[in-house]
Protein backbone atom coordinates (compact mmCIF):
# COMPACT_ATOMS: atom_id res chain seq x y z
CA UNK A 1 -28.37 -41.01 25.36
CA UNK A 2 -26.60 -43.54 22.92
CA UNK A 3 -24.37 -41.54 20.52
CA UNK A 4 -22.09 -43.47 18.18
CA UNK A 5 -18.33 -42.46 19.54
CA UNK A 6 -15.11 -43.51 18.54
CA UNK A 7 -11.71 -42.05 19.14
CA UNK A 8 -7.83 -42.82 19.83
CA UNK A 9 -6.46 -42.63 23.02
CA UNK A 10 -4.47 -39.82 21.48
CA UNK A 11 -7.73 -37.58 20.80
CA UNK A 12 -9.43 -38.61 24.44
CA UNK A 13 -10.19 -35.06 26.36
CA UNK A 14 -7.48 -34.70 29.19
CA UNK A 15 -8.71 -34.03 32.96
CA UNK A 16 -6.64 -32.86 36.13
CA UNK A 17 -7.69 -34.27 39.33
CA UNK A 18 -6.04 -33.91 43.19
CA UNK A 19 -2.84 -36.57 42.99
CA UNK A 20 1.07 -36.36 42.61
CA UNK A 21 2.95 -35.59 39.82
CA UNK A 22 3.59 -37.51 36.11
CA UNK A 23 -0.25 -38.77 36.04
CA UNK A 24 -2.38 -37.76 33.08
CA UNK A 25 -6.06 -38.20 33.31
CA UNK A 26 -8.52 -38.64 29.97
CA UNK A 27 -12.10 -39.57 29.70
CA UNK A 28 -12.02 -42.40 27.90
CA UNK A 29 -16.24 -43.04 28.00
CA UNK A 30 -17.91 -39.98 29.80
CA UNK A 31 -20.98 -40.65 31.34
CA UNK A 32 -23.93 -40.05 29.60
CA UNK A 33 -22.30 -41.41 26.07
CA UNK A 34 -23.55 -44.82 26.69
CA UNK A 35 -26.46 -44.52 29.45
CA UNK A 36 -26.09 -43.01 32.78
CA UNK A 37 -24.89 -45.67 34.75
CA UNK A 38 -21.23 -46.10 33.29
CA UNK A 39 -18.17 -43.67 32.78
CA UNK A 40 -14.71 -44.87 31.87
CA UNK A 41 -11.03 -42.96 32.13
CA UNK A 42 -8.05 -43.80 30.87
CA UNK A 43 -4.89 -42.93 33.80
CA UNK A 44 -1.13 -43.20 32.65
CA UNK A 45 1.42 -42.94 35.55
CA UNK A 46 5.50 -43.04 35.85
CA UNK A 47 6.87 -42.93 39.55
CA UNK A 48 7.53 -41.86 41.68
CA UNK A 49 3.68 -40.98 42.27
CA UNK A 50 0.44 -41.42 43.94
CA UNK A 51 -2.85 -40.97 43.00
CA UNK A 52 -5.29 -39.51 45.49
CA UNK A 53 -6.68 -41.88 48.39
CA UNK A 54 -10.31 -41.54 48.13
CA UNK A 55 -13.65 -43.52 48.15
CA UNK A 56 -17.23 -43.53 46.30
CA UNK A 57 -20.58 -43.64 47.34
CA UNK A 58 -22.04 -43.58 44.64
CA UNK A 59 -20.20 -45.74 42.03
CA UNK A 60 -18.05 -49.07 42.40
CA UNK A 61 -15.18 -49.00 40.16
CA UNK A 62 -12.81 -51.42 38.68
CA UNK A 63 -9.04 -50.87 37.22
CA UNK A 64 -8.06 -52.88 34.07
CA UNK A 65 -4.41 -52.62 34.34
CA UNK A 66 -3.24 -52.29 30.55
CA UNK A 67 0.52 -51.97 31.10
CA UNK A 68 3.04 -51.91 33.88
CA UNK A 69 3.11 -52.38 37.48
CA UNK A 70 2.68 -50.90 40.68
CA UNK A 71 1.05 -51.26 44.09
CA UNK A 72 -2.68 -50.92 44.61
CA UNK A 73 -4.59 -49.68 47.82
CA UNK A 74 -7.36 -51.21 48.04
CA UNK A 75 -8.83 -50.59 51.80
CA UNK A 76 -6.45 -51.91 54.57
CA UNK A 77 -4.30 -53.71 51.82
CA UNK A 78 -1.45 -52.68 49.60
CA UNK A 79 -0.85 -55.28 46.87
CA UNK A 80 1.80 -55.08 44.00
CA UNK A 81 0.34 -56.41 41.07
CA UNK A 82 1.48 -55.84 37.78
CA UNK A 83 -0.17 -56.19 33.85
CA UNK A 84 -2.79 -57.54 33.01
CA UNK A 85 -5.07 -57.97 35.96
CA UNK A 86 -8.14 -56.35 37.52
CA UNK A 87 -9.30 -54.57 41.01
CA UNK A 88 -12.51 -54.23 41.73
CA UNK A 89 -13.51 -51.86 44.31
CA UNK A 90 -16.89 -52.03 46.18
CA UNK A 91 -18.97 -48.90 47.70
CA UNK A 92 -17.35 -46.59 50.14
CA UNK A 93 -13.62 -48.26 49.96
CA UNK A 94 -10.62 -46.37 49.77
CA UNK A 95 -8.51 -46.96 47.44
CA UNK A 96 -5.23 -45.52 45.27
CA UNK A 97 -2.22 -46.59 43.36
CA UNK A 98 1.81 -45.92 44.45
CA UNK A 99 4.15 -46.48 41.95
CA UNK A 100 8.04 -46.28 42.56
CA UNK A 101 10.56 -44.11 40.83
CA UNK A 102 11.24 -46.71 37.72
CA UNK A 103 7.68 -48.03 37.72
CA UNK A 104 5.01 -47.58 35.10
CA UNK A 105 1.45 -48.59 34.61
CA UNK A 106 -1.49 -47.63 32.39
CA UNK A 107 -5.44 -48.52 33.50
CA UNK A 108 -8.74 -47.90 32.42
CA UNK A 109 -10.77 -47.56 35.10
CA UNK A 110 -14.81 -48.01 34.81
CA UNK A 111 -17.59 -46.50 37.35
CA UNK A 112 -20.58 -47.98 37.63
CA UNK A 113 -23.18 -45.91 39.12
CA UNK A 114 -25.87 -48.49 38.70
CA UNK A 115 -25.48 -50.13 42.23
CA UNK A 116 -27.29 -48.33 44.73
C-alpha cells in the first residue's frame, strides 16, 4: 500500500537487533509503506562496535554511508571506507561493519526484496 509518510530522523520508530554496544537502529521506510519489495533503516554507530555478521536470502541490501567512517565486511573482504560512498551486497553474502574506539559513521541501509 502507498501511504503518504513523512518524518524526521528524530521521530523514526527505534528497533534493537543482535550487535555490540552504542548502535541505534530506526526504520527509516518500513516495508509495506511504499510496496512490498523495499524497506529502509537508518543505523548510527560510535566505536568501539560491531554490528552482527549475517546474510539474506531473501533481500540484497545496500549501505549509503551518510557520515563517518569505518570498516565494512563485505564477504571475505574488510574494506575501510569512509563518507559518502555505497556497498552493495548481493544474495546470501555476509556482511557487517567494525568501527574503532574514536570512529563514527551513520548509513541508511535499503532491502530490496524484489530479486528472487
Amino acid at each position: 500500500m502507498n501511504t503518504n509518510y513523512i518524518k524526521t530522523f528524530e521521530e523514526l520508530e527505534q528497533y534493537t537487533q543482535e550487535s555490540g554496544p552504542n548502535i541505534v537502529y530506526k526504520h527509516l521506510l518500513p516495508k509495506g509503506i511504499a510496496g512490498n519489495n523495499i524497506s529502509m533503516g537508518l543505523v548510527t554507530l560510535e566505536g568501539p562496535t560491531e554490528t552482527e555478521i549475517n546474510s539474506h536470502s531473501d533481500w540484497m541490501q545496500a549501505y549509503v554511508i551518510l557520515s563517518g567512517s569505518g570498516t565494512v565486511i563485505l564477504g571475505n573482504s574488510e574494506i575501510h571506507i569512509s563518507e559518502p560512498s555505497i556497498v552493495n551486497i548481493p544474495l546470501n553474502t555476509l556482511h557487517g561493519v567494525r568501527l574503532s574506539a574514536g570512529e563514527k559513521m551513520q548509513y541508511i541501509y535499503v532491502n530490496n526484496y524484489s530479486c528472487k
